[in-house]
N, C-alpha and C. Protein backbone atom coordinates (compact mmCIF):
# COMPACT_ATOMS: atom_id res chain seq x y z
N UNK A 1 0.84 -1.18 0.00
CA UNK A 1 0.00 0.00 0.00
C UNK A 1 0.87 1.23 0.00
N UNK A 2 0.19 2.48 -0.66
CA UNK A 2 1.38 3.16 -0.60
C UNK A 2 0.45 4.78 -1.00
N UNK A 3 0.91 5.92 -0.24
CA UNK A 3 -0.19 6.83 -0.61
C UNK A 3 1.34 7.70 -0.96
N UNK A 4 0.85 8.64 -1.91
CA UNK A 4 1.38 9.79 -2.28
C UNK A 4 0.41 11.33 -2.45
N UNK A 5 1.27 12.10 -2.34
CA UNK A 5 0.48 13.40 -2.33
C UNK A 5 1.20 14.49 -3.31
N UNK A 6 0.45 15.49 -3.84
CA UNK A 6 1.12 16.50 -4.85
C UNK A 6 0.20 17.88 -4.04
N UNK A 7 0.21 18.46 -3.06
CA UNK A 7 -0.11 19.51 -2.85
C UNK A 7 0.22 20.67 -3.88
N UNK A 8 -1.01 21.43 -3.64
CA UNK A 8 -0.77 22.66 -4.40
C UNK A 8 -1.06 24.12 -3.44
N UNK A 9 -0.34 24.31 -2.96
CA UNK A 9 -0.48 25.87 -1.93
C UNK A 9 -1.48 27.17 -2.49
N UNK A 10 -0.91 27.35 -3.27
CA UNK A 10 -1.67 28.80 -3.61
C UNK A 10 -3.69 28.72 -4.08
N UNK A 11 -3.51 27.31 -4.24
CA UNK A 11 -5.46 27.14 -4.10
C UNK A 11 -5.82 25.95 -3.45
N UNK A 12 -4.89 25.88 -2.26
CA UNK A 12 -5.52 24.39 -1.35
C UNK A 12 -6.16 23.07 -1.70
N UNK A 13 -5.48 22.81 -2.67
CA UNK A 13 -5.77 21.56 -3.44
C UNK A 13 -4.28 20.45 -3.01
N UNK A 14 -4.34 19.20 -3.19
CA UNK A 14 -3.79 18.09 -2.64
C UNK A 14 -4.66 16.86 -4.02
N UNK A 15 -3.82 16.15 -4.11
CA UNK A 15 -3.99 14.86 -5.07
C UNK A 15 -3.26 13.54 -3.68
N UNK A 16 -4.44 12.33 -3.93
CA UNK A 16 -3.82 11.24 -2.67
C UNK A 16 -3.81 9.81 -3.91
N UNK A 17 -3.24 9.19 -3.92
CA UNK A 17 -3.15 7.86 -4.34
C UNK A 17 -3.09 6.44 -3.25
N UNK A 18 -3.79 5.78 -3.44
CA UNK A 18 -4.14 4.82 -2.58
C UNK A 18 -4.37 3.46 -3.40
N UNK A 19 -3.11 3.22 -3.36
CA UNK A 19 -2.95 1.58 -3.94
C UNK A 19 -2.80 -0.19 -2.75
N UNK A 20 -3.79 -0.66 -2.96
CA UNK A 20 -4.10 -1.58 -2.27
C UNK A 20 -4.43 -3.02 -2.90
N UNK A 21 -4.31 -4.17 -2.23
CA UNK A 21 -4.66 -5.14 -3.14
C UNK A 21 -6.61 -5.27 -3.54
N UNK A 22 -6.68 -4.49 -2.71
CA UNK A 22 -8.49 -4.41 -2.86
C UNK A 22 -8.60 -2.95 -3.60
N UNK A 23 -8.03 -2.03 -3.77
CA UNK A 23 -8.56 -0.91 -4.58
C UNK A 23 -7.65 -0.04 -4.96
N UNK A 24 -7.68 0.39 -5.95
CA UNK A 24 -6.79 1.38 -6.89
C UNK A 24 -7.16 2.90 -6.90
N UNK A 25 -7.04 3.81 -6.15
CA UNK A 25 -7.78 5.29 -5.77
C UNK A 25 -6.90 6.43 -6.49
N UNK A 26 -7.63 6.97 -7.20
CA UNK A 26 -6.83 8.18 -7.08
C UNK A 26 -7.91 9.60 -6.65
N UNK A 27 -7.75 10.83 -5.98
CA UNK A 27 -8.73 11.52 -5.67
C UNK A 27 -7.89 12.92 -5.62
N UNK A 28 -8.48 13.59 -6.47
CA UNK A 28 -7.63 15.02 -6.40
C UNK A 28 -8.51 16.04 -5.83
N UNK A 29 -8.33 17.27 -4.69
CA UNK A 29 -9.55 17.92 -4.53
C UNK A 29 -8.78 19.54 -4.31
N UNK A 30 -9.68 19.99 -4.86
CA UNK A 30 -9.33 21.85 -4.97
C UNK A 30 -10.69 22.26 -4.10
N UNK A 31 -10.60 22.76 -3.34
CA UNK A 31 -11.30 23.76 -1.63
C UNK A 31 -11.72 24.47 -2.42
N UNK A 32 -10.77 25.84 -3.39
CA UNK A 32 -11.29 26.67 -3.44
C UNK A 32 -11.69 26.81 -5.16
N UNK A 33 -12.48 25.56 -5.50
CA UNK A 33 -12.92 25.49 -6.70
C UNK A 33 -14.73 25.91 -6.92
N UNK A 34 -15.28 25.44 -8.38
CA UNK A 34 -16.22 25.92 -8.44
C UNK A 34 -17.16 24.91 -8.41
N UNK A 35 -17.15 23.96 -7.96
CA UNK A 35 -17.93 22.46 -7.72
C UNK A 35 -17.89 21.19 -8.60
N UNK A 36 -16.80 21.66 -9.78
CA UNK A 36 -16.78 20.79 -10.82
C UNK A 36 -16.33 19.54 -9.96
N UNK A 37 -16.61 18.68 -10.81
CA UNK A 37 -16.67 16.93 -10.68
C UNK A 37 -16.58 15.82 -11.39
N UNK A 38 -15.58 15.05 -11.44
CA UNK A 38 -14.93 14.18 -12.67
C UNK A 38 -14.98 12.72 -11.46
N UNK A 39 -15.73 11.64 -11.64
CA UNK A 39 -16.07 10.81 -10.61
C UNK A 39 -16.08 9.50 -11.62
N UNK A 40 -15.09 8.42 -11.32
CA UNK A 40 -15.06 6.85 -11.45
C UNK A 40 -15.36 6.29 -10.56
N UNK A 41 -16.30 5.98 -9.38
CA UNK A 41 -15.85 5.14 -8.58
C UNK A 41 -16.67 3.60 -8.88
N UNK A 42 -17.17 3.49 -9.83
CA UNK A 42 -17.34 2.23 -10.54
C UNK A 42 -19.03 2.26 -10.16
N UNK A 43 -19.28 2.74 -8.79
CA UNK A 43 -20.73 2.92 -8.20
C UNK A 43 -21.30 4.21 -8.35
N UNK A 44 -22.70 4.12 -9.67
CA UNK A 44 -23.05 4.76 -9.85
C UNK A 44 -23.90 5.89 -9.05
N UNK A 45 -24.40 5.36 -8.04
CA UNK A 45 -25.11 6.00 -6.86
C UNK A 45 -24.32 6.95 -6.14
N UNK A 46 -22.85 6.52 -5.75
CA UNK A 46 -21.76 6.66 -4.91
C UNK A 46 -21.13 8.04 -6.00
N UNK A 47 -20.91 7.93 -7.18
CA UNK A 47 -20.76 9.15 -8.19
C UNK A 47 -21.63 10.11 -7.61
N UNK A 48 -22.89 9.71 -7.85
CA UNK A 48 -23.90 10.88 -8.07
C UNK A 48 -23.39 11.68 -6.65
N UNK A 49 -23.42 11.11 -5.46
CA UNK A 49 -23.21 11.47 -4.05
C UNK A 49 -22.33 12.56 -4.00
N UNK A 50 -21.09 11.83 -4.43
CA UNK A 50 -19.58 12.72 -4.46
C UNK A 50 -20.13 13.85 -5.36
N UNK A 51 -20.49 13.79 -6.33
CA UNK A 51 -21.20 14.93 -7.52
C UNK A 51 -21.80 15.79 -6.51
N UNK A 52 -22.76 15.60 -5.41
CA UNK A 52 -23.45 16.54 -4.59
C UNK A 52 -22.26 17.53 -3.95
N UNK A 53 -21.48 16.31 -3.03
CA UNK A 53 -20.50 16.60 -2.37
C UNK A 53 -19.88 18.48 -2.79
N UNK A 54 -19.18 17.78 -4.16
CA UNK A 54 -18.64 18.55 -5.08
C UNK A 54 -19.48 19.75 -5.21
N UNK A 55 -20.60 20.22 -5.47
CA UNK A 55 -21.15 21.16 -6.38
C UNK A 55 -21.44 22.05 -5.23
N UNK A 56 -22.31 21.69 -3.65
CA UNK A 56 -22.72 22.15 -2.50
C UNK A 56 -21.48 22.84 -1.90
N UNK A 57 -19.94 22.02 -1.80
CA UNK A 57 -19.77 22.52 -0.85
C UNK A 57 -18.33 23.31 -1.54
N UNK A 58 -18.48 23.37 -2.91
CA UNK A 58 -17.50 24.19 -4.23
C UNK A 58 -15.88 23.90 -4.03
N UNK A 59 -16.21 22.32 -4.07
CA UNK A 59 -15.09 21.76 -4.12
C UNK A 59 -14.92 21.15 -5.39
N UNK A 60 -13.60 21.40 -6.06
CA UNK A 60 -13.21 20.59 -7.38
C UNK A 60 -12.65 19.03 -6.99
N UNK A 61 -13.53 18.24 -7.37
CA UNK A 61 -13.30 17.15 -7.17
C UNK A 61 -12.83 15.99 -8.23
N UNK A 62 -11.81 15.32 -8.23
CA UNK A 62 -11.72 13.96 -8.73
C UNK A 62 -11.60 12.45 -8.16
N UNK A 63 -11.79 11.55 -8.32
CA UNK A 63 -12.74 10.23 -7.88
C UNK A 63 -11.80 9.16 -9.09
N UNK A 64 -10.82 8.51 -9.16
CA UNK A 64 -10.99 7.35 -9.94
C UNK A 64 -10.73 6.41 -8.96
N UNK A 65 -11.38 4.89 -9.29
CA UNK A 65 -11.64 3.99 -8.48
C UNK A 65 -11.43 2.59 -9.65
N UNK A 66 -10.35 1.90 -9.06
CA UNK A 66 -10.49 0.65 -9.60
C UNK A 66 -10.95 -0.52 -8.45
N UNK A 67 -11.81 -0.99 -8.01
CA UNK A 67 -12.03 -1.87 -7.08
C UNK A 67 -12.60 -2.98 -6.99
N UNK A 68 -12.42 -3.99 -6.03
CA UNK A 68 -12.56 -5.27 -6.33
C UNK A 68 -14.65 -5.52 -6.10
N UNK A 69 -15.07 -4.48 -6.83
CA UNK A 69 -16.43 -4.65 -6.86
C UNK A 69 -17.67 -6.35 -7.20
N UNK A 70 -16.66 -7.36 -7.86
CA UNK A 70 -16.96 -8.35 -7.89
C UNK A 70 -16.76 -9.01 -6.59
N UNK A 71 -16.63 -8.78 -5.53
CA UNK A 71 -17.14 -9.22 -4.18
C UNK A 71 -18.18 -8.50 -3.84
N UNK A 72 -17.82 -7.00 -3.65
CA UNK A 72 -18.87 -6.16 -3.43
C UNK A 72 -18.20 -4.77 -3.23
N UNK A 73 -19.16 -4.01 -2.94
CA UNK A 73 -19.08 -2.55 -2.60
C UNK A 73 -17.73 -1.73 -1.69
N UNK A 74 -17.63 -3.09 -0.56
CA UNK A 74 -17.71 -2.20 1.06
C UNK A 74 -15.82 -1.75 0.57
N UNK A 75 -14.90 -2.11 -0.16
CA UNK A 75 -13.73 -1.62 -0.07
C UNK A 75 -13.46 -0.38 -0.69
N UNK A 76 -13.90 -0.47 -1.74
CA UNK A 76 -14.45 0.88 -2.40
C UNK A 76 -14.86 2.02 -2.24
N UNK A 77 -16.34 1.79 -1.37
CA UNK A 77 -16.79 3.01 -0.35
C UNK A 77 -16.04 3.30 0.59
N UNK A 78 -15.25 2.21 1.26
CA UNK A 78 -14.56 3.01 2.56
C UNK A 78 -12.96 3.37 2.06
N UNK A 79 -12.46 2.98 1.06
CA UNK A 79 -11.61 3.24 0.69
C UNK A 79 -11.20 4.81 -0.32
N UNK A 80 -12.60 4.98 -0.67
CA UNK A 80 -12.75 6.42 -1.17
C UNK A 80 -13.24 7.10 -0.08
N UNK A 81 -13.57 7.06 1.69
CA UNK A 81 -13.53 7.57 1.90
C UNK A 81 -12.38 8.28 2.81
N UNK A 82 -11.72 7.43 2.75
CA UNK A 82 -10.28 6.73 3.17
C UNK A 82 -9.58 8.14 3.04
N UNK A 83 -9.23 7.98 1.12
CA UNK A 83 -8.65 8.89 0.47
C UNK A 83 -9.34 10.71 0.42
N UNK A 84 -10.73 10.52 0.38
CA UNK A 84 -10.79 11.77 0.38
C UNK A 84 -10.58 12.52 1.57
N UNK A 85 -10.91 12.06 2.64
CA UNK A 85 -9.78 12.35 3.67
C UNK A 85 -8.64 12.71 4.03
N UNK A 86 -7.90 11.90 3.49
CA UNK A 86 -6.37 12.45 3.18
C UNK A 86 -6.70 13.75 2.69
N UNK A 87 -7.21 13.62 1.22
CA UNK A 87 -6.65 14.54 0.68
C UNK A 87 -7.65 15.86 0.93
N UNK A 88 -8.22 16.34 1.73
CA UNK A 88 -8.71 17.18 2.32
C UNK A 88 -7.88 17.79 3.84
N UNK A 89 -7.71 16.67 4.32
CA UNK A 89 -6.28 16.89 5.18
C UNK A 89 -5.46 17.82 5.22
N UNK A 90 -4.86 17.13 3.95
CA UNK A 90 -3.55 17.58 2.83
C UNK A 90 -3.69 18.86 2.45
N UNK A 91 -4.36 19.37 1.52
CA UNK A 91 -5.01 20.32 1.33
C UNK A 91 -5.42 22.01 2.21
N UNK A 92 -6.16 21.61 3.20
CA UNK A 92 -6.29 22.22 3.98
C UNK A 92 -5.10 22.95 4.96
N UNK A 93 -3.98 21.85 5.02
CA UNK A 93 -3.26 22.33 5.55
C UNK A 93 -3.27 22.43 7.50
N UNK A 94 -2.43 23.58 8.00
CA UNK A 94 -2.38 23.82 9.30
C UNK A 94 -3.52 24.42 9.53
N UNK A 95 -5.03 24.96 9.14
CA UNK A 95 -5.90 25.27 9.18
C UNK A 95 -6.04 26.75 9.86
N UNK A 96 -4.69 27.36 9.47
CA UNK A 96 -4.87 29.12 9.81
C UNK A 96 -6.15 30.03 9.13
N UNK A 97 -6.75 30.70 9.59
CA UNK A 97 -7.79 31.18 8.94
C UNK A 97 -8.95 30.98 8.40
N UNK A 98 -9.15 29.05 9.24
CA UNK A 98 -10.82 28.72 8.49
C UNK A 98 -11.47 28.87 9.02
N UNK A 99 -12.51 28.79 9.55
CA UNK A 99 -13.83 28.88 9.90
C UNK A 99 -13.53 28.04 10.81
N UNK A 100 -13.76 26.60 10.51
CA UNK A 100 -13.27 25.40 11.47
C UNK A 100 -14.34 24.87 11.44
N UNK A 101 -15.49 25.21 11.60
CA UNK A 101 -16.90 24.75 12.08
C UNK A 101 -17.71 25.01 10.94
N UNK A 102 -18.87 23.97 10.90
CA UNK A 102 -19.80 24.25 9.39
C UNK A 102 -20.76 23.50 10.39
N UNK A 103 -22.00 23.77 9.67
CA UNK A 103 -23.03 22.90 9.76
C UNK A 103 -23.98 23.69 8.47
N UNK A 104 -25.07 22.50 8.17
CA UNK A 104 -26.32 22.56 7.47
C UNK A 104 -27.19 21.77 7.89
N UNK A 105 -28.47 22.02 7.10
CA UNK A 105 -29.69 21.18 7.25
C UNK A 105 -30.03 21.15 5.61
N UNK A 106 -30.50 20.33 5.16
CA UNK A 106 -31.12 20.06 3.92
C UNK A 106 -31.91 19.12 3.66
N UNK A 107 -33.12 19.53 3.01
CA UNK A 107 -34.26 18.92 2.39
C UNK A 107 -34.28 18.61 1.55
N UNK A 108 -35.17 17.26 0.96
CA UNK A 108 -34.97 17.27 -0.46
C UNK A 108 -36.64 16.25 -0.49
N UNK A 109 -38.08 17.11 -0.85
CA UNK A 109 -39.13 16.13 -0.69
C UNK A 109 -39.50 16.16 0.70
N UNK A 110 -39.69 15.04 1.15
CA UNK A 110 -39.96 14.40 2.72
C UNK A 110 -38.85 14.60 3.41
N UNK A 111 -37.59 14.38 3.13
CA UNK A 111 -36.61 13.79 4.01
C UNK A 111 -35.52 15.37 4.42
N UNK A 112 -35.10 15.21 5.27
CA UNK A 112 -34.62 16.23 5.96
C UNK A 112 -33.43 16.08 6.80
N UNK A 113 -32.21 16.14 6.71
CA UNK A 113 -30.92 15.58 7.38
C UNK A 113 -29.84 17.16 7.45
N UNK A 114 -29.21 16.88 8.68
CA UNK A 114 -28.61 17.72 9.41
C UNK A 114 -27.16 17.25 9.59
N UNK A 115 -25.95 17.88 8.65
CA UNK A 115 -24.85 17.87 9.48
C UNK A 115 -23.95 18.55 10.31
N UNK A 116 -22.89 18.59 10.94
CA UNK A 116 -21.97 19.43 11.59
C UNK A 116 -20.96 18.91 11.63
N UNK A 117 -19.90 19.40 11.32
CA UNK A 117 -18.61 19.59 11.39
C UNK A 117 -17.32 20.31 11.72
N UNK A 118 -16.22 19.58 12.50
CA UNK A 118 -15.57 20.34 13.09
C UNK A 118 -13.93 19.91 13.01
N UNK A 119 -13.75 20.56 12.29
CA UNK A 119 -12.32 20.53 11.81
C UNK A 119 -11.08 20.61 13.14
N UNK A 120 -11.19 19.89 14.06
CA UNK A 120 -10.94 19.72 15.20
C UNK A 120 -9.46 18.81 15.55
N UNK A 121 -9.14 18.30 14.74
CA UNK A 121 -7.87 17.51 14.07
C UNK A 121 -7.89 16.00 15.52
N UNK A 122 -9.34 15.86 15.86
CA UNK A 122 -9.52 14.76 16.14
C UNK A 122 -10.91 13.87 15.55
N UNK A 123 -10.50 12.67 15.60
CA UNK A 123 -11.28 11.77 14.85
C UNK A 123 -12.78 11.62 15.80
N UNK A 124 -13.97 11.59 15.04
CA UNK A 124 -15.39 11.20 15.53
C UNK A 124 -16.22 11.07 14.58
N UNK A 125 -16.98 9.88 14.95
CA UNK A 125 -18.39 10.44 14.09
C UNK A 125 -19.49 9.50 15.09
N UNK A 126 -20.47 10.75 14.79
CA UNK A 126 -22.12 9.96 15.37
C UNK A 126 -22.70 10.07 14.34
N UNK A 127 -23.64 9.13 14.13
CA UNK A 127 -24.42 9.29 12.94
C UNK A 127 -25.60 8.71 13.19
N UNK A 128 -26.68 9.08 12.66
CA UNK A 128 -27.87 8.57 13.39
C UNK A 128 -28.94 8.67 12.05
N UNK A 129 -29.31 7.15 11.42
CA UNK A 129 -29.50 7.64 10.05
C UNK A 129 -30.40 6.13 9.93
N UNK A 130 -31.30 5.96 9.96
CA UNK A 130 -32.13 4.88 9.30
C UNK A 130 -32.84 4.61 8.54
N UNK A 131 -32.37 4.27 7.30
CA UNK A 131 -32.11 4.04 5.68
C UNK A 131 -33.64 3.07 5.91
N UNK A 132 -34.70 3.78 5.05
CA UNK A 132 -35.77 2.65 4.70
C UNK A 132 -35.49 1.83 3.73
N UNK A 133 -34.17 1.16 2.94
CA UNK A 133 -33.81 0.86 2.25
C UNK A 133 -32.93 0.04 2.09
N UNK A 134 -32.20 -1.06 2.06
CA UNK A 134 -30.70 -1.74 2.24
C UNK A 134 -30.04 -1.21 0.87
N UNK A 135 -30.54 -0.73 -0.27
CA UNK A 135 -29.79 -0.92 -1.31
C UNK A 135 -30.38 0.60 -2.14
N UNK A 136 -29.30 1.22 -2.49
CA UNK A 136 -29.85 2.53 -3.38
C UNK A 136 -29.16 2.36 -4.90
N UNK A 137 -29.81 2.21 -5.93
CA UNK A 137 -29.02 1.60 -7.52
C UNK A 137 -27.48 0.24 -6.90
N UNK A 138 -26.83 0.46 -7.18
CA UNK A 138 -25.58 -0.37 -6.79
C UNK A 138 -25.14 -0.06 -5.58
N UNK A 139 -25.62 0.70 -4.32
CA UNK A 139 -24.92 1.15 -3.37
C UNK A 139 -25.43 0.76 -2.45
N UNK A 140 -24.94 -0.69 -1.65
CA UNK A 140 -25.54 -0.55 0.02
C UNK A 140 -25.46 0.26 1.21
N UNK A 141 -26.72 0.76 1.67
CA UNK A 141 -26.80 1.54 2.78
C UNK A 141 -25.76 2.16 3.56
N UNK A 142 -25.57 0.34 3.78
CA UNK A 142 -24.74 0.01 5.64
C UNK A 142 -23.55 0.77 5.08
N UNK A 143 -23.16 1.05 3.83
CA UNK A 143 -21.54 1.39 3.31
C UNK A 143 -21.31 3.09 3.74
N UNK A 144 -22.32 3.76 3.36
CA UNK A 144 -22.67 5.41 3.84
C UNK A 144 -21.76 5.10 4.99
N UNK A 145 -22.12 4.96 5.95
CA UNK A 145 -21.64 4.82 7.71
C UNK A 145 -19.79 4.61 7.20
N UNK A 146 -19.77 3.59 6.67
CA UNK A 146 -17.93 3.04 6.66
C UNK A 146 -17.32 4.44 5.50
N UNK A 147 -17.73 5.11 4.73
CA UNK A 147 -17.57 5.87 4.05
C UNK A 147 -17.04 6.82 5.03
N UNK A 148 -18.34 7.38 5.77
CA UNK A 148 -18.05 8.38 6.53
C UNK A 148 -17.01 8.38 7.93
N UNK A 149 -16.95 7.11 8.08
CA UNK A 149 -15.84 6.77 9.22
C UNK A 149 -14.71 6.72 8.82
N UNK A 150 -14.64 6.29 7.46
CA UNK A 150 -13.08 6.61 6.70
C UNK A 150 -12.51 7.55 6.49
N UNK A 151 -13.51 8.86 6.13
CA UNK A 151 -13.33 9.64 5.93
C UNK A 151 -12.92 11.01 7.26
N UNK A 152 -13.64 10.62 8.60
CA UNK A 152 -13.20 11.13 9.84
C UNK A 152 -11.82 10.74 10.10
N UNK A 153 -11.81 9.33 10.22
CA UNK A 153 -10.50 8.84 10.58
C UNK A 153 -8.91 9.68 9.79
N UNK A 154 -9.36 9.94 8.55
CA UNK A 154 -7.94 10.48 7.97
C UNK A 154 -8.46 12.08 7.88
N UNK A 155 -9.48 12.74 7.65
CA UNK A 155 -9.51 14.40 7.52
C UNK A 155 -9.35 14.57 9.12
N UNK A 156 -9.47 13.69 9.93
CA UNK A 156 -9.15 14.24 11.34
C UNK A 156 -10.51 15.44 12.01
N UNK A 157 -11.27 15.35 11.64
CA UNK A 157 -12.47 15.76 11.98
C UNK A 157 -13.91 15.27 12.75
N UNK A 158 -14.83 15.98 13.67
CA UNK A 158 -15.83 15.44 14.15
C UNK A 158 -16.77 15.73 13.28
N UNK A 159 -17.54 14.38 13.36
CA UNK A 159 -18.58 14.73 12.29
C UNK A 159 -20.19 14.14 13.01
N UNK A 160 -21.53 15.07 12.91
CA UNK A 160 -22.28 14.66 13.23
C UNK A 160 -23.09 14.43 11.81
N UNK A 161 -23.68 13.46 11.86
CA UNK A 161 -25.11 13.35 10.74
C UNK A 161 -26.04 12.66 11.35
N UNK A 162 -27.65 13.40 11.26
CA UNK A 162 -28.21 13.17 11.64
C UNK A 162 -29.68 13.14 10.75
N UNK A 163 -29.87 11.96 9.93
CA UNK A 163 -31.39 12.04 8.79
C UNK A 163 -32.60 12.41 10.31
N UNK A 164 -32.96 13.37 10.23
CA UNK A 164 -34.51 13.98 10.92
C UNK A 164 -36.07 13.24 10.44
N UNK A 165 -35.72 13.07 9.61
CA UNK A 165 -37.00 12.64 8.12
C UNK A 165 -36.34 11.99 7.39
N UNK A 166 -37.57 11.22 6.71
CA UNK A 166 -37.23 10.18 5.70
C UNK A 166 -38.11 9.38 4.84
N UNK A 167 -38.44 8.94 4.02
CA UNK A 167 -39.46 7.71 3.68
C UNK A 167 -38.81 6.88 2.66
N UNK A 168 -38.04 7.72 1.47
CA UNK A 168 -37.32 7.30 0.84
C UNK A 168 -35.80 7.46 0.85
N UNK A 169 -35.49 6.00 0.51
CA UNK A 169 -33.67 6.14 0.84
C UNK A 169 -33.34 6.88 0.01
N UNK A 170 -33.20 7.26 -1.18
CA UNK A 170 -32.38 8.27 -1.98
C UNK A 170 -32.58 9.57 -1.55
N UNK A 171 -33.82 10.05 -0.82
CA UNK A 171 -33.51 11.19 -0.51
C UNK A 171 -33.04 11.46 0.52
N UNK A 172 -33.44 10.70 1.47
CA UNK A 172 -32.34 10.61 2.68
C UNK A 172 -30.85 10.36 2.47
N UNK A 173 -30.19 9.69 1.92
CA UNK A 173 -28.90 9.96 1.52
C UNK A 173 -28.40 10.50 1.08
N UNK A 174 -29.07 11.36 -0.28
CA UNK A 174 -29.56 12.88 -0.82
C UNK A 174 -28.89 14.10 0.09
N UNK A 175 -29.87 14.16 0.98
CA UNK A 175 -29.57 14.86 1.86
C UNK A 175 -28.34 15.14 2.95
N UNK A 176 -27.91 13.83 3.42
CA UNK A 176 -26.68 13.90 3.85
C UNK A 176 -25.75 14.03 3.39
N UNK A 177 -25.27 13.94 2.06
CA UNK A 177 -24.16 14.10 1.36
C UNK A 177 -24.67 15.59 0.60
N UNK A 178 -25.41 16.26 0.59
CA UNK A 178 -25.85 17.70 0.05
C UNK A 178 -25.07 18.66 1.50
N UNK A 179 -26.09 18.07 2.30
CA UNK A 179 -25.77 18.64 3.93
C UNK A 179 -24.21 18.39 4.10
N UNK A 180 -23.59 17.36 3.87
CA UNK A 180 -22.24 17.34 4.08
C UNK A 180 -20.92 18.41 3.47
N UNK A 181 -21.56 18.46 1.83
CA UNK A 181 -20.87 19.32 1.43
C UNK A 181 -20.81 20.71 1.45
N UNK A 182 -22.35 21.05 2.27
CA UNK A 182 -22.48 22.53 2.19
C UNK A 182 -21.97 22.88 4.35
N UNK A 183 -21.90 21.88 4.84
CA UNK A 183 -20.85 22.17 6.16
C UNK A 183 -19.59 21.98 5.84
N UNK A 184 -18.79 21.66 5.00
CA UNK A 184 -17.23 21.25 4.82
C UNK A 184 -17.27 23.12 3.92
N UNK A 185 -17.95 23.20 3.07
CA UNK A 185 -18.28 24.42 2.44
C UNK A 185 -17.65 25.72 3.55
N UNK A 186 -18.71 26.14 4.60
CA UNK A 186 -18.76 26.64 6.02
C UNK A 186 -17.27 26.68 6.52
N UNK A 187 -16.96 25.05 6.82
CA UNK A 187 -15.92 25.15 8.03
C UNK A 187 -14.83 25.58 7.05
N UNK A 188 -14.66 25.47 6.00
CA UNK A 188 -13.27 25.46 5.18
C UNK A 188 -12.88 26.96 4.65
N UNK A 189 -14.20 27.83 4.73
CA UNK A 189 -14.19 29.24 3.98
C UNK A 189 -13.43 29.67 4.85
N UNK A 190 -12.20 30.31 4.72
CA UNK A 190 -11.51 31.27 5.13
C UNK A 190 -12.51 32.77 5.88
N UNK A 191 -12.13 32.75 7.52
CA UNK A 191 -13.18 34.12 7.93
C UNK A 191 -11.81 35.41 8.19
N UNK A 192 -12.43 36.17 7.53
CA UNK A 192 -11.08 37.18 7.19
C UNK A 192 -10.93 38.08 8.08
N UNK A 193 -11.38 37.98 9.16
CA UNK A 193 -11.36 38.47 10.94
C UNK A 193 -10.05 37.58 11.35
N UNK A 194 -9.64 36.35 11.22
CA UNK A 194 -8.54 35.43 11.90
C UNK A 194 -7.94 35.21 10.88
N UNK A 195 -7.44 35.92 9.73
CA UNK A 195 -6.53 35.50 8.94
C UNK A 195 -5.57 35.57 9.63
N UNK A 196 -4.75 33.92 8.88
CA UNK A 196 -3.75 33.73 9.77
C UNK A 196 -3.81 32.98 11.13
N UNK A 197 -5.09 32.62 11.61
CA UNK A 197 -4.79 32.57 13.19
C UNK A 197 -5.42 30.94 12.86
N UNK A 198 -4.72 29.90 14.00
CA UNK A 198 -5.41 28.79 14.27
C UNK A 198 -6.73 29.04 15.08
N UNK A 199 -7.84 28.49 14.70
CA UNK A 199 -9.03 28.82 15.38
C UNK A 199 -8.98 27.90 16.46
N UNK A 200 -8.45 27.92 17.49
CA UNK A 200 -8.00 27.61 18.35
C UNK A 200 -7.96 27.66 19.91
N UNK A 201 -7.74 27.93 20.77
CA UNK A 201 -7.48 28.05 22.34
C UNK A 201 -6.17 27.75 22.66
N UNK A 202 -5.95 26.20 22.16
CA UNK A 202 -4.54 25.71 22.26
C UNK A 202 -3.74 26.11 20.99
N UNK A 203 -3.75 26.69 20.08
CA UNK A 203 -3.01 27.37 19.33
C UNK A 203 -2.97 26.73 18.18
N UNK A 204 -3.21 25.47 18.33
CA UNK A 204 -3.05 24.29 17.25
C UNK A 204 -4.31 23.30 17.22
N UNK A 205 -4.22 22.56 15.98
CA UNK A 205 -5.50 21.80 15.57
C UNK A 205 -5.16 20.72 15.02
């Protein structure tokens, strides 16, 4: 296994590679882009998601995924969320001058889901989310959850999600990954009151 990185400073972008005997990743992401989105991850559902991701929270995103999908899903999803992690990490940097904190709520129909986030440079997530559904096009449920734990574990962040409403699974998952990208959106915008400063107490994050 072996990750590499190509940071780019002057627009907070980072590229991660993640080679494994279960999945082949590559994921490039620009912060301060305009939501564009270039997405392989072989799962079409799991595209559309990252596509939300991307457009809500005006991140330039890339996604290629070679994975051992003839077993199933689960290395894939947690392995892209693995990487985008990193490379949001990466990216972001020592976190002088962000916000730090995001949250949203978003609707979409019936369903109604709430996240928060906190760029806190420790790992969490609660999530509280019950999918009327096991399966959305090619994407099992239960995988959302390992996605998002992959993705805490390496961006180093607390993350709450919480579906409020629901009837149908696509919009409930809809929603959390809309809601997700428009709090990463929040915590990541530079507030030009602390330029420069770790948002902080202890000085560091």
């Amino acid at each position: 296994m072996s990750d590499t990185s190509s940071p780019h400073v002057a627009t907070r972008s980072a590229e991660v590679r993640r080679d494994t005997n279960e999945t082949k990743i590559r994921v490039r992401v620009d912060l301060d882009g305009t939501g564009r989105a270039r997405l392989a991850s072989g799962i079409g559902f799991l595209d559309h998601m990252l596509d939300q991701v991307a457009r809500h929270g005006l991140i330039d995103l890339e996604v290629e995924c070679q994975g051992d999908l003839h077993i199933d899903g689960h290395h894939t999803v947690e392995d892209i969320g693995i990487t985008l992690g990193q490379a949001i990490a990466r990216a972001v940097g020592d976190k002088k001058g962000i916000t730090r904190y995001g949250h949203s709520y978003v609707p979409l129909d019936e369903a109604l889901s709430r996240v928060v986030v906190d760029f806190s440079g420790r790992p969490g997530l609660a999530m509280d989310v019950k999918f009327t559904a096991g399966m959305i096009g090619a994407l099992d449920t239960q995988l959302v959850y390992e996605f998002f734990q992959g993705f805490v574990n390496h961006a180093l962040v607390s993350l709450h999600i919480d579906n409020l409403k629901g009837v149908n699974a696509h919009h409930q998952c809809e929603t959390i990954f809309k809601a997700f990208g428009r709090a990463l959106r929040m915590a990541l915008t530079p507030d030009p009151r602390s330029a420069g400063v770790i948002p902080s107490t202890k000085g560091t994050l």
